[in-house]
C-alpha atoms as a PDB file:
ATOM      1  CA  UNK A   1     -13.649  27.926  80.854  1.00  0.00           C
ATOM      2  CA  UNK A   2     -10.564  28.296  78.217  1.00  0.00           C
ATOM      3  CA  UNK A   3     -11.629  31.851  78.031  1.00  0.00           C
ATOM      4  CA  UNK A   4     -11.081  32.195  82.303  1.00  0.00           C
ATOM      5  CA  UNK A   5      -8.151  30.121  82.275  1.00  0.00           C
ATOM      6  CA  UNK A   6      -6.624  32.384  79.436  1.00  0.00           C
ATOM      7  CA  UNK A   7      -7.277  35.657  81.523  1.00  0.00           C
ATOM      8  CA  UNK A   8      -5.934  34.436  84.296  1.00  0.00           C
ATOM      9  CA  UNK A   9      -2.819  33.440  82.337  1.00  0.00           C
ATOM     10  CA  UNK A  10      -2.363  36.774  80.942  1.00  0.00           C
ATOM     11  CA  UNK A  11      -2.842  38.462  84.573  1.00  0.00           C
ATOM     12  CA  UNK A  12      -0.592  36.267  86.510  1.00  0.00           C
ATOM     13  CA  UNK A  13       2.121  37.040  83.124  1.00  0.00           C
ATOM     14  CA  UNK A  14       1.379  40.622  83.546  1.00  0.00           C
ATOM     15  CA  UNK A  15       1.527  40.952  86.955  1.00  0.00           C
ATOM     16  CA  UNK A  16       4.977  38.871  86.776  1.00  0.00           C
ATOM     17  CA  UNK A  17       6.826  41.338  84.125  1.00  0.00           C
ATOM     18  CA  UNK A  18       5.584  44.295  86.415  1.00  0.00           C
ATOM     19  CA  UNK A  19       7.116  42.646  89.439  1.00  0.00           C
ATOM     20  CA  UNK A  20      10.448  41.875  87.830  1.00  0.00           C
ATOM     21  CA  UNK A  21      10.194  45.437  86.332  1.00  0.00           C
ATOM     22  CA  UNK A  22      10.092  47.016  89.459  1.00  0.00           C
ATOM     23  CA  UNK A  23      13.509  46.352  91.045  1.00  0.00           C
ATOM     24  CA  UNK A  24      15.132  46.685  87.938  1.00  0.00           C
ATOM     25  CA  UNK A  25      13.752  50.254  87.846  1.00  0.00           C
ATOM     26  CA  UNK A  26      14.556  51.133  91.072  1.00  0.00           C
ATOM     27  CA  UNK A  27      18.400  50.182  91.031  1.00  0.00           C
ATOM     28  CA  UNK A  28      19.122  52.634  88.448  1.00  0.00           C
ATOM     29  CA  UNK A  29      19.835  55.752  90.031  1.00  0.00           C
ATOM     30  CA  UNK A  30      20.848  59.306  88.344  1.00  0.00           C
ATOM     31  CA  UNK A  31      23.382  61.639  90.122  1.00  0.00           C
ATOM     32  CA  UNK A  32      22.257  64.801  91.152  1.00  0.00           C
ATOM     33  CA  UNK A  33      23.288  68.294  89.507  1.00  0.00           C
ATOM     34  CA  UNK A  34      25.234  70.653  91.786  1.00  0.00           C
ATOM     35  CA  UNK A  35      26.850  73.500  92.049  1.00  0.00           C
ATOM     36  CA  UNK A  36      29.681  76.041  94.012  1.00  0.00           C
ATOM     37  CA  UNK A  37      28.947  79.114  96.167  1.00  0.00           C
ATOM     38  CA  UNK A  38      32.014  79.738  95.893  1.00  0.00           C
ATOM     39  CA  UNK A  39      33.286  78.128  92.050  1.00  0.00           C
ATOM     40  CA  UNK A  40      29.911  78.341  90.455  1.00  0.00           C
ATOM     41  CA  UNK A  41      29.430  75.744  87.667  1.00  0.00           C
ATOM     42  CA  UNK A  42      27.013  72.668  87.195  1.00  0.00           C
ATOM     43  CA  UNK A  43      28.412  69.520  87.819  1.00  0.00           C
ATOM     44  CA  UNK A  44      27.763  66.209  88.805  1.00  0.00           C
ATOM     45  CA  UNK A  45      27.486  64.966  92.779  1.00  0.00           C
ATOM     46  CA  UNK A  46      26.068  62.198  95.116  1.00  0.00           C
ATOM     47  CA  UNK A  47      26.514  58.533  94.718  1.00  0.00           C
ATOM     48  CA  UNK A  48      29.744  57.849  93.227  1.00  0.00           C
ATOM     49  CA  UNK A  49      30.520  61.378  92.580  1.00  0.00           C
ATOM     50  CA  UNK A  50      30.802  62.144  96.232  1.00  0.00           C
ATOM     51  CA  UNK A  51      28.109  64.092  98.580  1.00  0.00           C
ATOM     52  CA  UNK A  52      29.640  67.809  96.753  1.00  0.00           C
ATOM     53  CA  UNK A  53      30.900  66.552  94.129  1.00  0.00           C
ATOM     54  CA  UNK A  54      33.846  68.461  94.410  1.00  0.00           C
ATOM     55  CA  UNK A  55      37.845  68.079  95.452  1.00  0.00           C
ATOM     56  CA  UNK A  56      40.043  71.350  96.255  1.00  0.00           C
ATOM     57  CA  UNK A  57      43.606  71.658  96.484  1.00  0.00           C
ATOM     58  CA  UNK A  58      45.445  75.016  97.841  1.00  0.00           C
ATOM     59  CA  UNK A  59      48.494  75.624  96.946  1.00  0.00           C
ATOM     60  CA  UNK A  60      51.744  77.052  98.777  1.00  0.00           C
ATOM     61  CA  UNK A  61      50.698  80.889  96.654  1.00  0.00           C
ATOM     62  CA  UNK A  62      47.037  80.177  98.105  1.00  0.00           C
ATOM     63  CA  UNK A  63      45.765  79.326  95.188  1.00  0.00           C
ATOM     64  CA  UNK A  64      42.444  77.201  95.399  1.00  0.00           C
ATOM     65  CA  UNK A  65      41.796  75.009  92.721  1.00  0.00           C
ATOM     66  CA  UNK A  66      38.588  73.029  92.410  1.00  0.00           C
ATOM     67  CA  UNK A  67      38.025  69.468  90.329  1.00  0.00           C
ATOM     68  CA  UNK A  68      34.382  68.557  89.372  1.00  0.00           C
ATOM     69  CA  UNK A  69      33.181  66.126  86.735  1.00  0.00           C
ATOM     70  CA  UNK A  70      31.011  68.001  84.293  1.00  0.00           C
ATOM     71  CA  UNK A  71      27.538  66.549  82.787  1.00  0.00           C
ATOM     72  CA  UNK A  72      29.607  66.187  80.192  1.00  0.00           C
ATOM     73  CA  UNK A  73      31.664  63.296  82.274  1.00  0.00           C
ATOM     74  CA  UNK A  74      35.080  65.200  81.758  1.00  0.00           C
ATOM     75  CA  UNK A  75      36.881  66.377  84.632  1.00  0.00           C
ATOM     76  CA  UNK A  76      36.863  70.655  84.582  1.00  0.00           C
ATOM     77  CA  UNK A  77      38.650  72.936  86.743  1.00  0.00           C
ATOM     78  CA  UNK A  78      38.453  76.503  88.060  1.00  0.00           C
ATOM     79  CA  UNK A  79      40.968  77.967  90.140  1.00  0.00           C
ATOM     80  CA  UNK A  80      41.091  81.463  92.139  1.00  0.00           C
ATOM     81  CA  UNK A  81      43.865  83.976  90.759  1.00  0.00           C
ATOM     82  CA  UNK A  82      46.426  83.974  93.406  1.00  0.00           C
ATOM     83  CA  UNK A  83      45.367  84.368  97.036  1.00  0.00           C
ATOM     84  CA  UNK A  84      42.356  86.700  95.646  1.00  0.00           C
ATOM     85  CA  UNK A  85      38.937  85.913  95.307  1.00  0.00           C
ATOM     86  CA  UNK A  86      39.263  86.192  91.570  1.00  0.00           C
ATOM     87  CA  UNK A  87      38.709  83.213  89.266  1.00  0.00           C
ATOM     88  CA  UNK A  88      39.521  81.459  86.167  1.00  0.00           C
ATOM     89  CA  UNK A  89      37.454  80.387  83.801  1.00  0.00           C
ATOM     90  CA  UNK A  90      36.141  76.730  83.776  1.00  0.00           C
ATOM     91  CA  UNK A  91      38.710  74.610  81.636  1.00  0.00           C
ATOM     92  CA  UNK A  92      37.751  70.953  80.372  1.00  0.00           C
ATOM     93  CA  UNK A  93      40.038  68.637  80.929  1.00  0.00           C
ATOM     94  CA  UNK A  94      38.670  65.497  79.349  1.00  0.00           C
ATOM     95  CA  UNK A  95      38.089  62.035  80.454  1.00  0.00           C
ATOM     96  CA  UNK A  96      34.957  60.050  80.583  1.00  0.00           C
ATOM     97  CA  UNK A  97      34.259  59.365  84.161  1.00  0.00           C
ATOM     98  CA  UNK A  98      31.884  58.042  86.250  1.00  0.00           C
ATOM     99  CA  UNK A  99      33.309  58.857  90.271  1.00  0.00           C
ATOM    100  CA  UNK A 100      34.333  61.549  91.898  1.00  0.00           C
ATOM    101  CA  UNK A 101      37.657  62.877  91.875  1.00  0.00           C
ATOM    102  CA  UNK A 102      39.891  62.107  94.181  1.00  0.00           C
ATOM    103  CA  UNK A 103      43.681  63.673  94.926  1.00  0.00           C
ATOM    104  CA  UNK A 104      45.992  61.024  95.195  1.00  0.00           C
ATOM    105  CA  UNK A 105      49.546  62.985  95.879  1.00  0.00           C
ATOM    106  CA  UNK A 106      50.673  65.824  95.930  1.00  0.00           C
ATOM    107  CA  UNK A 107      54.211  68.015  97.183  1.00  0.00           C
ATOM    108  CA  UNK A 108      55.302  71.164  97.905  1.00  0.00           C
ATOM    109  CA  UNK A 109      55.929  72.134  94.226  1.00  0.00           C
ATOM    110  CA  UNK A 110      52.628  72.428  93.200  1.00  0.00           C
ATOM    111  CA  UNK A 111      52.743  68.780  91.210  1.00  0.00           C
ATOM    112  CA  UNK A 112      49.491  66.653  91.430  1.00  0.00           C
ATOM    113  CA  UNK A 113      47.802  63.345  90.432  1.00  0.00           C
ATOM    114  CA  UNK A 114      44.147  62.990  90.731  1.00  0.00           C
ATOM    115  CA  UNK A 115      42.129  60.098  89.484  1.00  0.00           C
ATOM    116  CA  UNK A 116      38.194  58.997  88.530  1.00  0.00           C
ATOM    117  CA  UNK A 117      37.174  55.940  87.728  1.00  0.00           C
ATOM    118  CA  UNK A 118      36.500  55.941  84.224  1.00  0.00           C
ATOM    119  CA  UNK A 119      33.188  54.766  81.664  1.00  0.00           C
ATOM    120  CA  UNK A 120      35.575  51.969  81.154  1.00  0.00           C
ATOM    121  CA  UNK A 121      35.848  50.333  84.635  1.00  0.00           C
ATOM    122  CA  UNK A 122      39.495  51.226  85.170  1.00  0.00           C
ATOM    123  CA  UNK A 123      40.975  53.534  87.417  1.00  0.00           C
ATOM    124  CA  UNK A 124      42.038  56.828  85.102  1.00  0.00           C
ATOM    125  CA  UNK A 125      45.144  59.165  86.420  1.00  0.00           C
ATOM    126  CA  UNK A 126      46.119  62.922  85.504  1.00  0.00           C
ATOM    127  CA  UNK A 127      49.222  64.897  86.821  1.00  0.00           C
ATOM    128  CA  UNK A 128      49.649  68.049  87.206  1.00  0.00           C
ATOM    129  CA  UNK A 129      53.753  68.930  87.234  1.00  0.00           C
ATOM    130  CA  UNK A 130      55.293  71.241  89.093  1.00  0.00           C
ATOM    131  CA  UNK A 131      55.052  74.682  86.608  1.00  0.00           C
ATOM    132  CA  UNK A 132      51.499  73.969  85.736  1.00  0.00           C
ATOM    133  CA  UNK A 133      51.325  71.364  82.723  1.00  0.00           C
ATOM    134  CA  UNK A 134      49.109  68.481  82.389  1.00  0.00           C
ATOM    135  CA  UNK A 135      49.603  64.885  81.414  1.00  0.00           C
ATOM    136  CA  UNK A 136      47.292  63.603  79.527  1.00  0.00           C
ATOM    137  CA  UNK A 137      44.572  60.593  81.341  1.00  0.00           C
ATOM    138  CA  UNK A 138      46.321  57.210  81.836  1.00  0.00           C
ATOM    139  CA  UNK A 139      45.715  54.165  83.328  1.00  0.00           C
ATOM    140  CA  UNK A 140      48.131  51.777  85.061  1.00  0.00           C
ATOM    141  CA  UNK A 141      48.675  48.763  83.483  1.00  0.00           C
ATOM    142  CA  UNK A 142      46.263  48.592  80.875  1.00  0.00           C
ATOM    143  CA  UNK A 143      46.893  49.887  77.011  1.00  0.00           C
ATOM    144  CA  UNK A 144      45.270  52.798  75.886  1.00  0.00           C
ATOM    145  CA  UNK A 145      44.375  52.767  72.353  1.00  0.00           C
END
């Protein structure tokens, strides 16, 4: 009797951990790999990384510029040479980020901010200035060190 009572301990135990297993599993979700027809490049999309993963920006010149977060989780970017179908090559532009990238401003004189949610929680910021330069990531409000 000790013996059946036992058993039936360890199954009901068993058959508890796999039950409390299972939704934990199943929450956890990976983003999906994608790529450009038009960029090229393997980055991350879908989820919090957006259905393309991707945000574009044209400038006055007709410039296209493209923003992806890498597998790497650093922003990159790749850009066409003036209003050609030429390209850059993909340049890293660091972070550690876990959303897409979104455009926040941006004017006439080619100056930009974009920001990703970082690894940390906190909303992350990059600008772009007017002849081309980049700040370096940032976050309002909270100390970076």
């Amino acid at each position: 009797m000790n013996k059946i009572k036992a058993a039936v301990a360890v199954a009901a135990a068993l058959a508890g951990i796999g039950l409390a297993a299972a939704p934990a599993s199943a929450a956890i979700t990976s983003p999906a790999h994608c790529g450009s027809t038009i960029f090229g490049g393997d980055f991350l999309c879908g989820g919090d990384y957006g259905v393309g993963g991707q945000a574009f920006h044209t400038f006055q010149d007709g410039t296209q510029q493209v923003f992806v977060v890498g597998t790497d989780h650093a922003m990159w970017t790749r850009w066409t040479i003036g209003n050609s179908s030429n390209l850059s090559a993909w340049t890293r532009m660091g972070g550690n980020l876990v959303s897409r990238i979104t455009i926040v401003s941006s004017n006439q004189s080619g100056a930009l901010t974009l920001s990703a949610r970082g690894a940390d929680g906190y909303q992350q910021y990059i600008d772009r200035n007017s002849g081309g330069g980049w700040s370096g990531w940032y976050t309002y409000g909270v100390p970076k060190g």
